[in-house]
Protein backbone atom coordinates (compact mmCIF):
# COMPACT_ATOMS: atom_id res chain seq x y z
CA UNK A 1 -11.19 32.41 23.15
CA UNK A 2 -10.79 31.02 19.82
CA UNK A 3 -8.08 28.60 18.63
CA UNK A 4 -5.62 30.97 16.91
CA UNK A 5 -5.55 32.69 20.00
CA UNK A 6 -4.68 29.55 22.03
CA UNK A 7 -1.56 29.95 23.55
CA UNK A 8 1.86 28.73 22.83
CA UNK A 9 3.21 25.92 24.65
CA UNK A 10 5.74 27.76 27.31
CA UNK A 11 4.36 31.16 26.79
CA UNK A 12 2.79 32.96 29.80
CA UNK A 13 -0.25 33.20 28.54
CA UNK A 14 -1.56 30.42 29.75
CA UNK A 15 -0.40 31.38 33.12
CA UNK A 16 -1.70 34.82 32.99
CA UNK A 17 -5.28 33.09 31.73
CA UNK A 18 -4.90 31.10 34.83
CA UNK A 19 -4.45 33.47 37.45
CA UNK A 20 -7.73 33.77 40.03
CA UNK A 21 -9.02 31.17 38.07
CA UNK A 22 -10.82 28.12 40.51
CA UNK A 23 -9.94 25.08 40.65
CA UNK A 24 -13.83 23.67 39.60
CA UNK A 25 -14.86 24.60 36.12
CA UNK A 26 -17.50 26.90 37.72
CA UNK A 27 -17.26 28.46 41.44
CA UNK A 28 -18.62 26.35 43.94
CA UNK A 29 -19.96 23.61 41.81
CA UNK A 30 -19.00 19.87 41.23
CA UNK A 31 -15.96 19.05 38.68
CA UNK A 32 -17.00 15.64 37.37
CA UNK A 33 -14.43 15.21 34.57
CA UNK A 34 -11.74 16.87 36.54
CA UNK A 35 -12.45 14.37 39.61
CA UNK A 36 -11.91 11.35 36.86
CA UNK A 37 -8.30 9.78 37.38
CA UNK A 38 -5.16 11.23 35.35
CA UNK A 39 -5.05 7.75 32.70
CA UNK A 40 -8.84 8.60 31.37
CA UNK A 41 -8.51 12.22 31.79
CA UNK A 42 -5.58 11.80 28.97
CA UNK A 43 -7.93 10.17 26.71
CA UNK A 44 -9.95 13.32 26.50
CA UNK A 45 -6.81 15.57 24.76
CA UNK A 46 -5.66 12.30 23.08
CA UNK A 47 -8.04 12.37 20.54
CA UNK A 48 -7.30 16.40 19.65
CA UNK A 49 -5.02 18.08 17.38
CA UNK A 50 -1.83 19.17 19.42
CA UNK A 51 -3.02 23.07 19.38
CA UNK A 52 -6.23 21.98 20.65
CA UNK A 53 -4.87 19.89 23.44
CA UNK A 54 -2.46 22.50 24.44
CA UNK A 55 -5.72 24.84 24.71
CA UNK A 56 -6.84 22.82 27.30
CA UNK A 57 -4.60 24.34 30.13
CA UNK A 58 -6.78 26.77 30.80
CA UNK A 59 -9.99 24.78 31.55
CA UNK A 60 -8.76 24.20 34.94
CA UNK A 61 -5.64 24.44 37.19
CA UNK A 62 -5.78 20.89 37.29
CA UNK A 63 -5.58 20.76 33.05
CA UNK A 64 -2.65 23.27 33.26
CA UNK A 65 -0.16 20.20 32.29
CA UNK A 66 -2.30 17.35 31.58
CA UNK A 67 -1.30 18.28 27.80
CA UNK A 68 2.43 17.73 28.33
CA UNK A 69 1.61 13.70 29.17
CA UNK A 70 -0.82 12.97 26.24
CA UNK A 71 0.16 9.99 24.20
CA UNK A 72 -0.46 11.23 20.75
CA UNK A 73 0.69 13.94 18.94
CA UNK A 74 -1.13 15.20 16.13
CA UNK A 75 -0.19 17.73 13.95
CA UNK A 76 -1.92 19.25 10.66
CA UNK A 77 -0.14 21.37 7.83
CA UNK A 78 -1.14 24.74 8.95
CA UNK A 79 0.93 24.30 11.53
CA UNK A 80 4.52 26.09 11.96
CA UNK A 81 7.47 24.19 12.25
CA UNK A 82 8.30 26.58 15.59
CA UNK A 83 5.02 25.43 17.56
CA UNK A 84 6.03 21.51 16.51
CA UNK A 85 9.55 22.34 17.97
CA UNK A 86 8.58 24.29 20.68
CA UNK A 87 5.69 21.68 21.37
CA UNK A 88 8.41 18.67 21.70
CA UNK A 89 10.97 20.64 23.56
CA UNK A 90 8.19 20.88 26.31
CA UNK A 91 6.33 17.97 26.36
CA UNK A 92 7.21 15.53 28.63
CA UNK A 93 9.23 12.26 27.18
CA UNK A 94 6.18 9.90 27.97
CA UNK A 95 5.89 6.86 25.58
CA UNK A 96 3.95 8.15 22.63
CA UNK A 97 0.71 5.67 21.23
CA UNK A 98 0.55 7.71 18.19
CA UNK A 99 2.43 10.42 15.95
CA UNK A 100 0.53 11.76 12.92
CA UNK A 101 2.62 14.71 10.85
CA UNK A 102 0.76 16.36 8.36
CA UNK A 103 2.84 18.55 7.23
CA UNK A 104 3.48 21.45 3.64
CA UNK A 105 5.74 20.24 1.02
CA UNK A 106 7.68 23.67 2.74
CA UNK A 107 8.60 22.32 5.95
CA UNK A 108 12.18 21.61 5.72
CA UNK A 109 13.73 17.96 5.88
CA UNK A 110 15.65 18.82 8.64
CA UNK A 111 13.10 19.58 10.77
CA UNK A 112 10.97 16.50 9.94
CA UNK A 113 13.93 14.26 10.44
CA UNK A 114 14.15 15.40 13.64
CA UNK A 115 10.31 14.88 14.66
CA UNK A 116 10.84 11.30 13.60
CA UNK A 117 13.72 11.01 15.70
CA UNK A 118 11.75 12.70 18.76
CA UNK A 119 8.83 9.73 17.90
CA UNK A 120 10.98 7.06 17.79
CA UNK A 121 12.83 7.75 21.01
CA UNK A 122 9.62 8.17 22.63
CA UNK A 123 8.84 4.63 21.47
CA UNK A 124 6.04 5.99 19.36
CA UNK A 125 3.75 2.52 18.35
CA UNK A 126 1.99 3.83 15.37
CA UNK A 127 3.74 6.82 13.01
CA UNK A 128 2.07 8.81 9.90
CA UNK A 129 4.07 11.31 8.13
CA UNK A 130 2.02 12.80 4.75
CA UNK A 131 3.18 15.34 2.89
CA UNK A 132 -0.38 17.34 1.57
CA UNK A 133 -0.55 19.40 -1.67
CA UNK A 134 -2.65 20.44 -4.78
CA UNK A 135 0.21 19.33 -6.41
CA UNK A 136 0.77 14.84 -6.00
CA UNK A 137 3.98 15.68 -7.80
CA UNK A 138 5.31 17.33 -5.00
CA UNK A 139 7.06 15.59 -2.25
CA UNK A 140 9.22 15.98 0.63
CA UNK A 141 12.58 14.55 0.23
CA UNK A 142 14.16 12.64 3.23
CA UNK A 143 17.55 11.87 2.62
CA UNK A 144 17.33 9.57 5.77
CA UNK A 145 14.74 7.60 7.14
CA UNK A 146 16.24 5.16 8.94
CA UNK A 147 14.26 4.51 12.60
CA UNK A 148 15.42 2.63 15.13
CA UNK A 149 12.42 2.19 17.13
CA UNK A 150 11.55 -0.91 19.33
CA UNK A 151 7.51 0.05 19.63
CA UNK A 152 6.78 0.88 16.41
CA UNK A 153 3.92 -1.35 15.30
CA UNK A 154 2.39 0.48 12.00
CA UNK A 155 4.33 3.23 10.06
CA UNK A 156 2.20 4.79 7.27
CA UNK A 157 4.25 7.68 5.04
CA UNK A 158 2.78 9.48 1.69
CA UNK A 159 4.43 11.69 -0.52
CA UNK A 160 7.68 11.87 0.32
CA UNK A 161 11.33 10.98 -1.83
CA UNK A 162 13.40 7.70 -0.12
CA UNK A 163 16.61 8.62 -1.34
CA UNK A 164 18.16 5.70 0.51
CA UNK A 165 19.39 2.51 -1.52
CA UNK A 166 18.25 0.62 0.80
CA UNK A 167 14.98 1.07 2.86
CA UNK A 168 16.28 -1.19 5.95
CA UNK A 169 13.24 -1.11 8.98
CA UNK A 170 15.22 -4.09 10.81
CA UNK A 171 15.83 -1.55 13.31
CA UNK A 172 12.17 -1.70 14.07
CA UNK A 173 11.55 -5.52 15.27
CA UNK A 174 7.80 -5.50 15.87
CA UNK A 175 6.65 -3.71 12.91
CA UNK A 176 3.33 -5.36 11.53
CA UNK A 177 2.17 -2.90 8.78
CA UNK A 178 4.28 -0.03 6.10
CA UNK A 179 1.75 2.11 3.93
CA UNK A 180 3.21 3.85 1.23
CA UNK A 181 1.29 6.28 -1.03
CA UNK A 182 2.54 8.63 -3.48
CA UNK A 183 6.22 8.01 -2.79
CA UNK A 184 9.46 8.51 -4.76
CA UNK A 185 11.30 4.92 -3.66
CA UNK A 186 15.29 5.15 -5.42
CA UNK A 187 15.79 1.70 -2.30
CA UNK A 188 16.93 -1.24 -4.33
CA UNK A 189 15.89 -3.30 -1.63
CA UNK A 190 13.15 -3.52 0.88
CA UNK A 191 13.59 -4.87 4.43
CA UNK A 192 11.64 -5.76 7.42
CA UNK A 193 11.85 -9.36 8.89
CA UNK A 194 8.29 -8.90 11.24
CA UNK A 195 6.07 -7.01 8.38
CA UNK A 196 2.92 -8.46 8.39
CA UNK A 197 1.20 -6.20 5.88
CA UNK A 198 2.84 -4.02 2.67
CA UNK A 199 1.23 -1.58 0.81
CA UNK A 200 2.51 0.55 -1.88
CA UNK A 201 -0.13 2.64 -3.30
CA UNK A 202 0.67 5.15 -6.56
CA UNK A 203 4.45 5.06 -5.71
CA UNK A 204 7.32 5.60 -8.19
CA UNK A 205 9.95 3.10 -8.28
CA UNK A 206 12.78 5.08 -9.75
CA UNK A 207 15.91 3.12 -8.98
CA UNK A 208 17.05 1.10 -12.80
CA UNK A 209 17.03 -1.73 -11.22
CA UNK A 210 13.99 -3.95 -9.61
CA UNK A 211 13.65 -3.45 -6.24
CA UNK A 212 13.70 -6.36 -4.09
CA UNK A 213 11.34 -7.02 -1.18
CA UNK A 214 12.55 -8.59 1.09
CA UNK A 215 9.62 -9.11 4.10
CA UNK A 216 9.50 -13.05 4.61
CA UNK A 217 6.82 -12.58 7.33
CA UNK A 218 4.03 -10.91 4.99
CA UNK A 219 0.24 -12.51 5.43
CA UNK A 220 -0.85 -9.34 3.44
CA UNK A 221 0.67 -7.41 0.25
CA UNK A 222 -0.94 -4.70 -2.21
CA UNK A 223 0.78 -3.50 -4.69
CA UNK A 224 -1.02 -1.02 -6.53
CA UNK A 225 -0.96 1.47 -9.62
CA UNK A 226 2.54 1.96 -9.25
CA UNK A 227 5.12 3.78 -11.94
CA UNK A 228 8.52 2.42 -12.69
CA UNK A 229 9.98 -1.61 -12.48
CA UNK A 230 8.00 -3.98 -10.68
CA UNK A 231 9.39 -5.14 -7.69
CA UNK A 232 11.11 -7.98 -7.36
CA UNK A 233 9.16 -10.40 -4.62
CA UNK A 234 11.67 -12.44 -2.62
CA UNK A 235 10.35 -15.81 -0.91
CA UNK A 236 7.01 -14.74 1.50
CA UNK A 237 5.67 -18.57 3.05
CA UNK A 238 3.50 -16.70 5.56
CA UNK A 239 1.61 -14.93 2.17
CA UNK A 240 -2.41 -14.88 2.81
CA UNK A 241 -3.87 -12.40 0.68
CA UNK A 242 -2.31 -10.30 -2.05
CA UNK A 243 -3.56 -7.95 -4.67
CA UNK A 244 -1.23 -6.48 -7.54
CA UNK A 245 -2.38 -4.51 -10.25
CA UNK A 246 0.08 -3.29 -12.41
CA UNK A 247 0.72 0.23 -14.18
CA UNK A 248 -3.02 1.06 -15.89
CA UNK A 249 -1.74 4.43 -17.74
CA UNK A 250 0.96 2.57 -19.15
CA UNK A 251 0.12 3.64 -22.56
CA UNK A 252 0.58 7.14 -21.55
CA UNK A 253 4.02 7.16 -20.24
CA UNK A 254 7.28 7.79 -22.45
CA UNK A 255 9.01 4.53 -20.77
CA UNK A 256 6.09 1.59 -20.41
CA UNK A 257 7.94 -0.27 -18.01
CA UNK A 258 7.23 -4.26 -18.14
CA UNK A 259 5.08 -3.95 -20.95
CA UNK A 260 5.81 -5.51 -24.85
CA UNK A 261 5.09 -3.12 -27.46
CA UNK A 262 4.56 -5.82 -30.13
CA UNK A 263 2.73 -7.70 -27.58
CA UNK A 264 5.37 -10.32 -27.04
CA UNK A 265 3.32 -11.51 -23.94
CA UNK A 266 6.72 -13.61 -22.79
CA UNK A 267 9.14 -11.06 -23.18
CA UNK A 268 11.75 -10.97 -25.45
CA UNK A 269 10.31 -9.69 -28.75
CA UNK A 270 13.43 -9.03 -30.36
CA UNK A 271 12.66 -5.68 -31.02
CA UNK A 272 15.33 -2.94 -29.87
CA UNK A 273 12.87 -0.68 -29.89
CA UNK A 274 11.04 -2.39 -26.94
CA UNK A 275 12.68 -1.00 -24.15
CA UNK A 276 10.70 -3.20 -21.63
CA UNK A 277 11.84 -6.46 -23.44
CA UNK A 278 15.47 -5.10 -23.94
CA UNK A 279 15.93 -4.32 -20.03
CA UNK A 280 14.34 -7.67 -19.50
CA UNK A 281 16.69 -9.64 -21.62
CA UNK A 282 19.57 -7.47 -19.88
CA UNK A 283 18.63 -7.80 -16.37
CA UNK A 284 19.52 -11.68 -15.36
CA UNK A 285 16.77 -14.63 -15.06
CA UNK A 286 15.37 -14.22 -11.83
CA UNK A 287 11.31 -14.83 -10.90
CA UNK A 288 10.22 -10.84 -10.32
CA UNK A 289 6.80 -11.93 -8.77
CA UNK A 290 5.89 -15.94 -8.85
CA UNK A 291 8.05 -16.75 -5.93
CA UNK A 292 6.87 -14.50 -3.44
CA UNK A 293 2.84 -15.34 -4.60
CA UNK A 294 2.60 -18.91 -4.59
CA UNK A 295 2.17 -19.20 -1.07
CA UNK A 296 -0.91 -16.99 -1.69
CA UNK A 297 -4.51 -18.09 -0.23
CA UNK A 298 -6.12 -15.38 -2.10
CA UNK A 299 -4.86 -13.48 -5.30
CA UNK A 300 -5.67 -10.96 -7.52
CA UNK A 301 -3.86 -10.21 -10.44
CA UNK A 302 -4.89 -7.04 -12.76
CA UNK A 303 -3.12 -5.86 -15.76
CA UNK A 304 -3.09 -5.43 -19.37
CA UNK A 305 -2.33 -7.92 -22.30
CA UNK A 306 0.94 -6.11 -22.96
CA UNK A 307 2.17 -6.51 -19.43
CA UNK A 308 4.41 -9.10 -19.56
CA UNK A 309 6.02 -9.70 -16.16
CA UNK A 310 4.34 -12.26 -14.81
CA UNK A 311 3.67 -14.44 -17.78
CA UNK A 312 7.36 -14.75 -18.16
CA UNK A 313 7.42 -16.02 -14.84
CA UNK A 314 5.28 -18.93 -16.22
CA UNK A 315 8.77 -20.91 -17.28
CA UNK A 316 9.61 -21.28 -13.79
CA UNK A 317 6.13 -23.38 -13.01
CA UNK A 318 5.43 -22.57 -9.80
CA UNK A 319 2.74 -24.17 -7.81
CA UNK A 320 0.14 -22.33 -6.30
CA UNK A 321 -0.51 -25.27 -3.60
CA UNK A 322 -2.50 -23.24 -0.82
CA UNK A 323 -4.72 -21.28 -3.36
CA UNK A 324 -8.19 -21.05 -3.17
CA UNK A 325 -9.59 -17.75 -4.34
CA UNK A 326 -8.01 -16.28 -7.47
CA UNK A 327 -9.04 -12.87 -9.85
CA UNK A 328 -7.44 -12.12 -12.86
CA UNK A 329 -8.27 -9.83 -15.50
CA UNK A 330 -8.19 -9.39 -19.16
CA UNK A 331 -4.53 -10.47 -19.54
CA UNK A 332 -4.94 -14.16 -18.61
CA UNK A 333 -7.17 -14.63 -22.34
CA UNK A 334 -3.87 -13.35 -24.72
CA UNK A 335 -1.96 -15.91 -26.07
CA UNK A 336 -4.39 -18.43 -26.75
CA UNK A 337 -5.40 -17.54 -22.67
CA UNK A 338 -2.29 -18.70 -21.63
CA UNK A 339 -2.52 -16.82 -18.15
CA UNK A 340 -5.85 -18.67 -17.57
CA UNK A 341 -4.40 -22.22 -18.69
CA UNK A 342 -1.60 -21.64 -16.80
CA UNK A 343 -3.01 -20.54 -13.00
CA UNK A 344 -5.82 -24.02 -13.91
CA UNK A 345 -3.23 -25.78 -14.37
CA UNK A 346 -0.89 -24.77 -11.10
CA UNK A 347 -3.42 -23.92 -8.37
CA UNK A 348 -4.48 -27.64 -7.27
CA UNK A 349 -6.73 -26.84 -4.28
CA UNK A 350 -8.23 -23.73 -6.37
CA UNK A 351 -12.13 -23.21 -5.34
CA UNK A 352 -13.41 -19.83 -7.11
CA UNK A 353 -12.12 -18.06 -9.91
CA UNK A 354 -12.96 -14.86 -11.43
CA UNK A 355 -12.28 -13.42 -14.65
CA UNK A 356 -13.06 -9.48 -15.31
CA UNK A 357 -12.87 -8.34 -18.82
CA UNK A 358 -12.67 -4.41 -20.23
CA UNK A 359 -11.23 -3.27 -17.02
CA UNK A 360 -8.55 -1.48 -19.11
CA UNK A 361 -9.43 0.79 -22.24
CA UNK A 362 -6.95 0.38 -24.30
CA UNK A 363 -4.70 -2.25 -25.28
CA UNK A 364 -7.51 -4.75 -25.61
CA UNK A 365 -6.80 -7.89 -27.51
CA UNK A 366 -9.06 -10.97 -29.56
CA UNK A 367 -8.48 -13.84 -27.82
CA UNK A 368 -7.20 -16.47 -29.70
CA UNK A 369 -9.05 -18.89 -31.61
CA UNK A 370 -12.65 -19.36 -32.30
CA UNK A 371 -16.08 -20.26 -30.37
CA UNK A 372 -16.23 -24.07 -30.89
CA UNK A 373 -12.72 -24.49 -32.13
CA UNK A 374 -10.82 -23.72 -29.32
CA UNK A 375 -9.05 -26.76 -27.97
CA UNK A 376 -6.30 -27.16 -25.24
CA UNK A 377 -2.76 -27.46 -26.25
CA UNK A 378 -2.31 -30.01 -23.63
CA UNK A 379 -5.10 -31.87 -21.41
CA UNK A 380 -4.22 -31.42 -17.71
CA UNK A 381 -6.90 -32.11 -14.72
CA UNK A 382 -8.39 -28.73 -12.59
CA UNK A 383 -8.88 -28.57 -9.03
CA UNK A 384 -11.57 -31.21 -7.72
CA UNK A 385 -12.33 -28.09 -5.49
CA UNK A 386 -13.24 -25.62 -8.36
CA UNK A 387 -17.05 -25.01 -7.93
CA UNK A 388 -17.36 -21.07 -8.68
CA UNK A 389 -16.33 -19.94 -11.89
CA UNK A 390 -17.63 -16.19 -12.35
CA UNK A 391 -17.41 -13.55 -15.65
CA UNK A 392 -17.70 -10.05 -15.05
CA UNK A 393 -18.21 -8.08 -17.58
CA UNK A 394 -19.83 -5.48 -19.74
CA UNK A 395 -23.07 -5.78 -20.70
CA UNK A 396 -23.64 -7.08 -24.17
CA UNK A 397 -20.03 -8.30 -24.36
CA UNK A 398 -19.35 -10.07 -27.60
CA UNK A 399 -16.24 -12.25 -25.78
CA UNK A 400 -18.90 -14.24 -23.14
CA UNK A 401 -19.70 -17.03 -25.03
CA UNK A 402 -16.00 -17.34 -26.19
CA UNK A 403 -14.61 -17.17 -22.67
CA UNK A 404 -17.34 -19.65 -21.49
CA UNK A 405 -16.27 -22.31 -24.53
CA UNK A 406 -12.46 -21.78 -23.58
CA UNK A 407 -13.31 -22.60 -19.95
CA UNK A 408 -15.57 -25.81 -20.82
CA UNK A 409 -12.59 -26.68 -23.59
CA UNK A 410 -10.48 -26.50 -20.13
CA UNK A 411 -12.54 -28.88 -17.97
CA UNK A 412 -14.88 -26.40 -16.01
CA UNK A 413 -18.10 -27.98 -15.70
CA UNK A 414 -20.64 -25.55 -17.19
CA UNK A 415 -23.17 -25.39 -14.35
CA UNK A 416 -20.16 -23.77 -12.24
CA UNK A 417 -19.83 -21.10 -14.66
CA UNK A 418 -21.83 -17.68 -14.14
CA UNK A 419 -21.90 -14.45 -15.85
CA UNK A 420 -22.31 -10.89 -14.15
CA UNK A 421 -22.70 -7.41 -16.23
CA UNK A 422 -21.41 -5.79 -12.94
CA UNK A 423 -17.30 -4.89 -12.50
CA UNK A 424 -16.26 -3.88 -9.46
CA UNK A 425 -12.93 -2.64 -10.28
CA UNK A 426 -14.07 -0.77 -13.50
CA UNK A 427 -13.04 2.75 -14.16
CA UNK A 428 -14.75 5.55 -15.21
């Protein structure tokens, strides 16, 4: 029998297949898996797609329906929505361990709305829903995703519109992790008081205002190659690790959001032609990103000269008192490497540092100043702690020697300083 012609959960085909059928998987001999208790016998259809565990009713009169109480239910976009439906209305309401939807950008909201809902009142622990296509633009829209689910430990959605002003997952009180990839967020605010772990990955934030986060439990946060306004990071204490690299094809886009076009590094360039600068000056004087990363252990920070977000956080001098292992790219050196003299200066306990350069083609900018001339506008002490100071880079860079001089200028010591032709992060 091959899968397609696996039958349909309810049909009677699998009793006909059934019928006369022993109860041993051969006449006469020994059923060893069948003689195994029902809790590990589960594990076996556990680990299958939903069609395939269904198919296993007619191994054995004893499988008939073992599939009804597995704990997971995984289904793939070939799928139809009637065999998800029909699978639900027939499986037994057992707590679920896991619910993975792959599903077409055809399937219609309605129906996955109401898969979520069957998940969460099965007290589902760990929920996917991905939207896949040819096409990233394309996306499901859910004009509702609030859960109310009391399990739920990791959610993990991709490619789907959040119409909702407000993402609120307060409903879901022992959430640890949210994984968002390729999603259309209009929330002005995000909410979760146990998230452990954020991650918005290629997301659009659409909504003409900053979004806030609000997730004051977060050890972990990555916020990476998004579109739109950076979000706004409210107070995180618990903060371990975080990684934030801001919008690399900004020079492509009609609108590019949080960066200067006359390089105005602080913001404010006067310019009314500098729509990033203009919605800036119009938006209030809040800190977008410094308060919710000082509590940060370990930080990276990736962007482009022109982006100008965090550096006019700078005026707010926030102390990065518990950090230890910091990454920052090209950006830090504009301005007479104000970025770099300013995280030296703030980060009192800091113990490595490294500083990639040409991770971004374009927008590239001379540092300030010359080799030997360079000099501090202010003398300030560095971390006692600061024993690892690393340069990666091109090979053959012209800026190493430069870079080396700013950071001796700056009180680095030069026999912690160390150059590497290697980039990790570099694009093709």
């Amino acid at each position: 029998m091959s899968l397609a012609q696996c039958p349909t959960p309810g049909s009677s085909d699998a009793g006909h297949l059934l019928d006369g059928m022993p109860d041993s998987a051969a006449a006469g001999g020994e059923d060893r898996i069948g003689a195994l208790p029902d809790d590990i016998l589960l594990l076996v259809p556990s680990f299958l797609p939903s069609r395939e565990s269904v198919c296993t009713c007619v191994l054995a009169r004893r499988w008939r329906n073992l599939w009804k109480s597995v704990p997971t239910v995984l289904v793939y976009e070939e799928e139809e929505a009637s065999f998800v439906t029909s699978l639900l209305l027939l499986r037994d309401r057992v707590p679920l361990r896991e619910f993975v939807c792959i599903s077409s950008p055809d399937e219609t909201p309605q129906d996955v709305e109401m898969w979520l809902r069957y998940a969460a009142s099965c007290h589902v622990r760990v929920l996917q829903v991905e939207v896949r296509s040819y096409d990233t633009t394309e996306r499901l829209r859910l004009p509702n995703m609030t859960l109310v689910c009391q399990q739920l430990t990791s959610l993990y959605i991709s490619s789907l519109e959040l119409k909702e002003r407000t993402l609120d997952l307060s409903s879901c009180p022992v959430l640890k992790k949210l994984e968002m990839t390729n999603c259309e967020i209009y929330a002005q605010k995000i909410v979760c008081q146990s998230l452990r772990h954020l991650v918005t990955y290629m997301c659009i934030f659409v909504s003409d205002v900053r979004t806030r986060i609000s997730c004051p439990s977060l050890a972990a946060l990555e916020l990476a190659e998004n579109v739109g306004l950076t979000p706004l990071l409210e107070s995180m204490p618990l903060l371990v690790t975080a990684f934030v690299e801001f919008d690399a094809d900004w020079y492509e886009r009609e609108y590019p959001y949080d960066h200067c076009l006359n390089s105005g590094y602080y913001g404010g360039c006067g310019d009314w032609d500098c729509l990033a600068c203009c919605h800036i000056n119009s938006e209030g004087d809040d800190c977008v990103l410094l308060d919710g990363l000082c509590g940060a252990t370990s930080l990276t920070l990736i962007s482009t000269p022109k982006m100008i977000i965090c550096t006019r956080d700078f005026k707010w001098r926030r102390i990065f008192s518990n950090l230890k292992t910091l990454y920052l790219s090209e950006w830090c050196l504009a301005a007479d490497s104000g970025g770099l003299v300013y995280f030296l200066q703030h980060s009192p306990i800091l113990e490595k540092l490294t500083v990639g350069l040409s991770f971004f083609k374009y927008g590239r900018q001379p540092i300030g100043g010359k080799d030997e001339s360079y000099k501090p506008r202010k003398q300030f002490l560095i971390s006692k702690n600061l024993k690892e100071v690393e340069i990666k880079h091109r090979r053959n860079d012209e800026k190493i020697h430069q870079i080396v001089m700013i950071l001796v200028s700056l009180g680095v010591p030069p026999e912690h300083i160390k150059c590497s032709d290697c980039f990790s992060f570099e694009r093709e």
